[in-house]
C-alpha atoms as a PDB file:
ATOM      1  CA  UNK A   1     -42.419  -4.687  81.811  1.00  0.00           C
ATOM      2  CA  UNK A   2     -40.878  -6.517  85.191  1.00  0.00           C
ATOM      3  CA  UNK A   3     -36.445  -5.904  84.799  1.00  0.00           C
ATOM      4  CA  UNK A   4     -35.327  -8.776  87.145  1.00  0.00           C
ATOM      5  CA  UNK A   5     -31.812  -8.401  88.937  1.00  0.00           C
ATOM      6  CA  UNK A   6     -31.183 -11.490  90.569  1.00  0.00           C
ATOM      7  CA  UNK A   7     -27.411 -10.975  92.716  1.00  0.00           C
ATOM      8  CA  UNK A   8     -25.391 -13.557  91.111  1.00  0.00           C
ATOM      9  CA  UNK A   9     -24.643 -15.329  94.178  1.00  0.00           C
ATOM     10  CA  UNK A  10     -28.696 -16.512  94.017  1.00  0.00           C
ATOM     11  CA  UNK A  11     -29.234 -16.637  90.077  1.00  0.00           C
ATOM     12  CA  UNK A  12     -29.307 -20.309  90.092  1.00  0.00           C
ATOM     13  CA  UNK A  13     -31.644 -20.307  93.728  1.00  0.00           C
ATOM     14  CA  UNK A  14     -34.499 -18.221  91.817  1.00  0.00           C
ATOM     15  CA  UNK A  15     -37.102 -18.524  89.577  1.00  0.00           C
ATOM     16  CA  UNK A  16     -37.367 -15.162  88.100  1.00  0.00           C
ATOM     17  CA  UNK A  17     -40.594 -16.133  86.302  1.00  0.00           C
ATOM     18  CA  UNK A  18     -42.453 -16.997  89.980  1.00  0.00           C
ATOM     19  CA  UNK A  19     -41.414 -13.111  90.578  1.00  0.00           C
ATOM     20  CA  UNK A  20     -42.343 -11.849  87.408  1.00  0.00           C
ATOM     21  CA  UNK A  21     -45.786 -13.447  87.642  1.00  0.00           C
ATOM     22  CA  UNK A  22     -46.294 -12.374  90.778  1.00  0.00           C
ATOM     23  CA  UNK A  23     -45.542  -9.092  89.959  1.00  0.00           C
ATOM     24  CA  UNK A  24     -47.930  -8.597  87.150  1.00  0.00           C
ATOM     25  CA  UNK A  25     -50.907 -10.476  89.016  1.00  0.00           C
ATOM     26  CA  UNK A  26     -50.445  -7.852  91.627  1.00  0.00           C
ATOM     27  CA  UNK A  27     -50.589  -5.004  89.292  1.00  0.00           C
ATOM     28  CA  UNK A  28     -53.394  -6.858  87.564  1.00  0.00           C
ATOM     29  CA  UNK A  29     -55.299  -6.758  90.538  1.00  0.00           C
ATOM     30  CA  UNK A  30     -54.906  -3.421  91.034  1.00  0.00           C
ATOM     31  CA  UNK A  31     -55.872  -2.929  87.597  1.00  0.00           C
ATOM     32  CA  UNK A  32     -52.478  -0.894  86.542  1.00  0.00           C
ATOM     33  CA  UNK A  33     -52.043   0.233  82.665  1.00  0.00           C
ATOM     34  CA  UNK A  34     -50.475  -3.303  81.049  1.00  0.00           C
ATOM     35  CA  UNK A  35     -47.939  -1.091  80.169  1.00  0.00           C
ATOM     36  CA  UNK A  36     -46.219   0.062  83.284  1.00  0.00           C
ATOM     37  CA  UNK A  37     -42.625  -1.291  84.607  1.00  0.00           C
ATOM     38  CA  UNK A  38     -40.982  -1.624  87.748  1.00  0.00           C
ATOM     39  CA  UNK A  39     -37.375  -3.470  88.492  1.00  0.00           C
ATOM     40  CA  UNK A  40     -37.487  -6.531  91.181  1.00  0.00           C
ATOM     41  CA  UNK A  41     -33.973  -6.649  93.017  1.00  0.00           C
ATOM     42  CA  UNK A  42     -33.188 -10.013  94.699  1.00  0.00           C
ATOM     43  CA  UNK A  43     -30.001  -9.513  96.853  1.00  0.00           C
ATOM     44  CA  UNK A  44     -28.825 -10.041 100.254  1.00  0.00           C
ATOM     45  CA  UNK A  45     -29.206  -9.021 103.951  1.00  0.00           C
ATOM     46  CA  UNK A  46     -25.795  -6.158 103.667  1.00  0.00           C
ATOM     47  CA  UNK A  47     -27.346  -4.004 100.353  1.00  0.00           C
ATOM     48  CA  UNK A  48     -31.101  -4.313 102.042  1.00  0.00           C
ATOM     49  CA  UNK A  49     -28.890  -3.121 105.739  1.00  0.00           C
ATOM     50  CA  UNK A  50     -27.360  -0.387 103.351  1.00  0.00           C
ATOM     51  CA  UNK A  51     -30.548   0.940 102.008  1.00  0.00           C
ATOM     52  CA  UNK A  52     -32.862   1.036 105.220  1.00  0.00           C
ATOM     53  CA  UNK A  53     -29.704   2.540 106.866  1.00  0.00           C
ATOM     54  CA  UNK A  54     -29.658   5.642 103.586  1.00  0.00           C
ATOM     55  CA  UNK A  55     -33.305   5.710 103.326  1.00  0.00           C
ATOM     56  CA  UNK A  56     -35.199   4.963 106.309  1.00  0.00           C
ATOM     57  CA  UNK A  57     -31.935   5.550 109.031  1.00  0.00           C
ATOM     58  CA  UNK A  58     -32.520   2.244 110.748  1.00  0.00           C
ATOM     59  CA  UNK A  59     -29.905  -0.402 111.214  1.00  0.00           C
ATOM     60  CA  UNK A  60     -30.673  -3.230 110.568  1.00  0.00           C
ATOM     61  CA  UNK A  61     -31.700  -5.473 107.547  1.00  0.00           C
ATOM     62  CA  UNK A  62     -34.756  -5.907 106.253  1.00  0.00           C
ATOM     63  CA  UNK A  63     -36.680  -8.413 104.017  1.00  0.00           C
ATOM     64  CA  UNK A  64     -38.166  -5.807 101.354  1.00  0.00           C
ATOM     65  CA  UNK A  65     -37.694  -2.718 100.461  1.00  0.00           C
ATOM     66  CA  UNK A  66     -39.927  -0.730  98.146  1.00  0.00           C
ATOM     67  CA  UNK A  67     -38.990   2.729  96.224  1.00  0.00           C
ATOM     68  CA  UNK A  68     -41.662   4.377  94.580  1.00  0.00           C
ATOM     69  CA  UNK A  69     -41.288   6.321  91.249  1.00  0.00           C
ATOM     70  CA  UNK A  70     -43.535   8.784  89.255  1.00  0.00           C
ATOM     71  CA  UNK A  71     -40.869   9.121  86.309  1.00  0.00           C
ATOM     72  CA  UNK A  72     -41.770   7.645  82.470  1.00  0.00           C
ATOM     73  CA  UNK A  73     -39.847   4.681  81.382  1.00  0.00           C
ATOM     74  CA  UNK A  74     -37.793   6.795  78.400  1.00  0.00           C
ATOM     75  CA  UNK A  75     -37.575   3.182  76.407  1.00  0.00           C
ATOM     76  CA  UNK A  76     -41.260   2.541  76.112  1.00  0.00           C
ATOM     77  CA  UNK A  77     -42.735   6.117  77.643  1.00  0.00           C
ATOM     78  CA  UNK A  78     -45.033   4.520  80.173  1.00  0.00           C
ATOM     79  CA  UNK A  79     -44.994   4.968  84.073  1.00  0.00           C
ATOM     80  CA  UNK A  80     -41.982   3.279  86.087  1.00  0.00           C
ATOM     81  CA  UNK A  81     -43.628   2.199  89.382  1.00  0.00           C
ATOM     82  CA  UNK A  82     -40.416   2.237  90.942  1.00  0.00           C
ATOM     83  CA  UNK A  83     -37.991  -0.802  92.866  1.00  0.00           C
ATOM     84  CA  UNK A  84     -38.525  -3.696  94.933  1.00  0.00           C
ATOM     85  CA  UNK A  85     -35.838  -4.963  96.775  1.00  0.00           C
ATOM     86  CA  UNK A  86     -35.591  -8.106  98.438  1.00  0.00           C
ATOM     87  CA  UNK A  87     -33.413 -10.164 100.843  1.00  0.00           C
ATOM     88  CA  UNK A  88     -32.868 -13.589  99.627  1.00  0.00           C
ATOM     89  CA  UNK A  89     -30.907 -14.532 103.127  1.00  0.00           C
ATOM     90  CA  UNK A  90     -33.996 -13.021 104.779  1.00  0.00           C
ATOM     91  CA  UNK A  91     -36.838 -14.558 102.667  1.00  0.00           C
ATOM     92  CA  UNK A  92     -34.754 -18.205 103.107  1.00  0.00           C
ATOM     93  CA  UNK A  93     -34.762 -17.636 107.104  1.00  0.00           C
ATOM     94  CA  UNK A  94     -38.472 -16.463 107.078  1.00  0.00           C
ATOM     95  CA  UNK A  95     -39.568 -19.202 104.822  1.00  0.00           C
ATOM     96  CA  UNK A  96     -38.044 -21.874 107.093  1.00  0.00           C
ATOM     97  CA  UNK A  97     -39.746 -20.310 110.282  1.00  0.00           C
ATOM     98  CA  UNK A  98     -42.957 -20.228 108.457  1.00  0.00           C
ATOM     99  CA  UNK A  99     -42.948 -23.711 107.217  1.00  0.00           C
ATOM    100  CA  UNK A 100     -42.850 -23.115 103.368  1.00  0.00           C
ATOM    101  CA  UNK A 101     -41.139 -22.990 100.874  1.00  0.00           C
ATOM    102  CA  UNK A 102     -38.676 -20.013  99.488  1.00  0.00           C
ATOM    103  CA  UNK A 103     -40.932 -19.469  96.405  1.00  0.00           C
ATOM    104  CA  UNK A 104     -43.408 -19.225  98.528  1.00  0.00           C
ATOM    105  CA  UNK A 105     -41.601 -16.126 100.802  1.00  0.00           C
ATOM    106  CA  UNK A 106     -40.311 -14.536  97.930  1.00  0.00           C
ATOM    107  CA  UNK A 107     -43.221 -14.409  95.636  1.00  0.00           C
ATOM    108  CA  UNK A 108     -45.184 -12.539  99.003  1.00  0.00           C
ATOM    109  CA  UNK A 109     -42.386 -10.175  99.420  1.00  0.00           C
ATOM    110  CA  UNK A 110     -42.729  -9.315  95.676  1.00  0.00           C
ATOM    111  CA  UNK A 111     -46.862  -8.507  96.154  1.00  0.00           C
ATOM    112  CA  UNK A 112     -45.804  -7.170  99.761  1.00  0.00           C
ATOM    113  CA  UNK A 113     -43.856  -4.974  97.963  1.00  0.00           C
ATOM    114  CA  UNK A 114     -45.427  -3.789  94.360  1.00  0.00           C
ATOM    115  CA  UNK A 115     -48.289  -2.941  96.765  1.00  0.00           C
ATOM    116  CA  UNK A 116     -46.138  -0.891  98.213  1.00  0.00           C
ATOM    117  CA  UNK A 117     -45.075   0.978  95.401  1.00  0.00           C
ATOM    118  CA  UNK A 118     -48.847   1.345  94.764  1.00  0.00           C
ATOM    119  CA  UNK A 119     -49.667   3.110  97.732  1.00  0.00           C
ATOM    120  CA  UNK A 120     -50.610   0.898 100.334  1.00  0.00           C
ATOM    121  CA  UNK A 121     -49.034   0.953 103.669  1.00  0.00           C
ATOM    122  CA  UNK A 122     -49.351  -0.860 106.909  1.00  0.00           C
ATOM    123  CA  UNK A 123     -48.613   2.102 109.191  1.00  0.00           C
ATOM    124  CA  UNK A 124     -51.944   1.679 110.619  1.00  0.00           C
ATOM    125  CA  UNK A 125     -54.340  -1.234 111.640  1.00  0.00           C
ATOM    126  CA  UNK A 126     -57.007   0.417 109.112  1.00  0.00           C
ATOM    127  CA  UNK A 127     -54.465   0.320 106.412  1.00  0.00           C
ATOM    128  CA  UNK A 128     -53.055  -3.011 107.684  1.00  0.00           C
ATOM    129  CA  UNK A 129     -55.954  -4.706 107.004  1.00  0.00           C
ATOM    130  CA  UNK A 130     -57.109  -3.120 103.983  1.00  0.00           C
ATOM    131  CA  UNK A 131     -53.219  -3.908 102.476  1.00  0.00           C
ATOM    132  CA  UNK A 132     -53.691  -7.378 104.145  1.00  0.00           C
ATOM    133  CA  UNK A 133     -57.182  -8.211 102.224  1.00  0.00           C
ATOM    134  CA  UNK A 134     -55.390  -7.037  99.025  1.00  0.00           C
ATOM    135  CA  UNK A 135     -52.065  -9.160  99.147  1.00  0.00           C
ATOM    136  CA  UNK A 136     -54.006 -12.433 100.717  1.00  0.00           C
ATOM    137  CA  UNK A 137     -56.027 -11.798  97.575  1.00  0.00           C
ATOM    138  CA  UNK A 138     -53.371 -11.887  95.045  1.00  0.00           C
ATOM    139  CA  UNK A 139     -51.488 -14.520  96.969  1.00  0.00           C
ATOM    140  CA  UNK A 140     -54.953 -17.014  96.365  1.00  0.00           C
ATOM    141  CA  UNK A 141     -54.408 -15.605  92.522  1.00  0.00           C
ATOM    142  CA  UNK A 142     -50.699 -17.182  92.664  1.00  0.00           C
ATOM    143  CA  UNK A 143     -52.001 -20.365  94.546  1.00  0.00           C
ATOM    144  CA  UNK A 144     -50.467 -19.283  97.895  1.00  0.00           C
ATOM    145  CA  UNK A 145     -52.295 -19.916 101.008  1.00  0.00           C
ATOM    146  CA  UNK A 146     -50.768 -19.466 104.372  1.00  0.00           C
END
C-alpha cells in the first residue's frame, strides 16, 4: 500500500496517482512482496530544510528525502519500507531548469527516492551508476525519458 500526504497548499497541483504508480513500478522492479507499504510526503522547501537540518545536519533544503524502515505495518502485518519526502517548490524549480514538466520531476524524485529506501545509494560512482541504470529503467517503465 502507497499512504499519499499531499501538503494542502499543493493538493490541487498533484496527481497522487502519477506518484502512486510510480511508486509501485519501482518496487515492482525491484521485485518487492506486493504487499509492502511506504508513505510519499509532498511538501515544501521549510519541512524538507527542517528534516536534512534533524537528520542529516545540513542547512539547506533539499528535493527528497528518504527514511528507511524495517518495522511491520500493524494494519496489514507486512514490511513498511519507510518515507519519501519531497519538495514540491524544489521539484517545480528543477522541472523548469530541466525543460519538463512537474509530473515529470516529481514522479523521478518518487523512484529517486523508494530506491532509496531500498538500499541504493549514490555515495559512490560504482553505486551511482548501478542506482542510475535502475531508476532510468523504471523511469522508461513510467514513459519518462530525459
Amino acid at each position: 500500500m502507497i499512504n499519499i500526504n499531499i501538503t494542502k497548499k499543493y493538493s490541487s497541483l498533484v496527481d497522487s496517482s502519477l506518484l502512486e504508480r510510480a511508486a509501485l513500478t519501482t518496487l515492482k522492479d525491484q521485485k518487492v512482496s506486493s504487499g509492502s507499504s511506504l508513505s510519499l510526503v509532498i511538501s515544501d522547501d521549510d519541512r524538507l530544510l527542517q528534516l536534512n537540518q534533524q537528520f542529516n545536519n545540513i542547512n539547506a533544503p533539499t528535493d527528497v528525502l528518504s527514511f528507511p524502515s524495517d518495522h511491520i505495518d500493524p494494519d496489514s502485518n507486512s514490511p513498511y519500507l519507510g518515507d519519501v519526502i519531497i519538495s514540491f517548490s524544489r521539484a517545480k524549480e528543477q522541472a523548469t531548469y530541466a525543460g519538463h514538466s512537474i509530473e515529470s520531476e516529481l514522479q523521478l524524485l518518487v523512484v529517486h527516492g523508494v530506491l532509496h529506501l531500498l538500499g541504493h545509494d549514490h555515495s559512490d560512482e560504482q553505486e551511482q551508476a548501478r542506482m542510475w541504470i535502475v531508476q532510468s529503467r523504471v523511469l522508461a517503465m513510467l514513459g519518462i525519458e530525459f
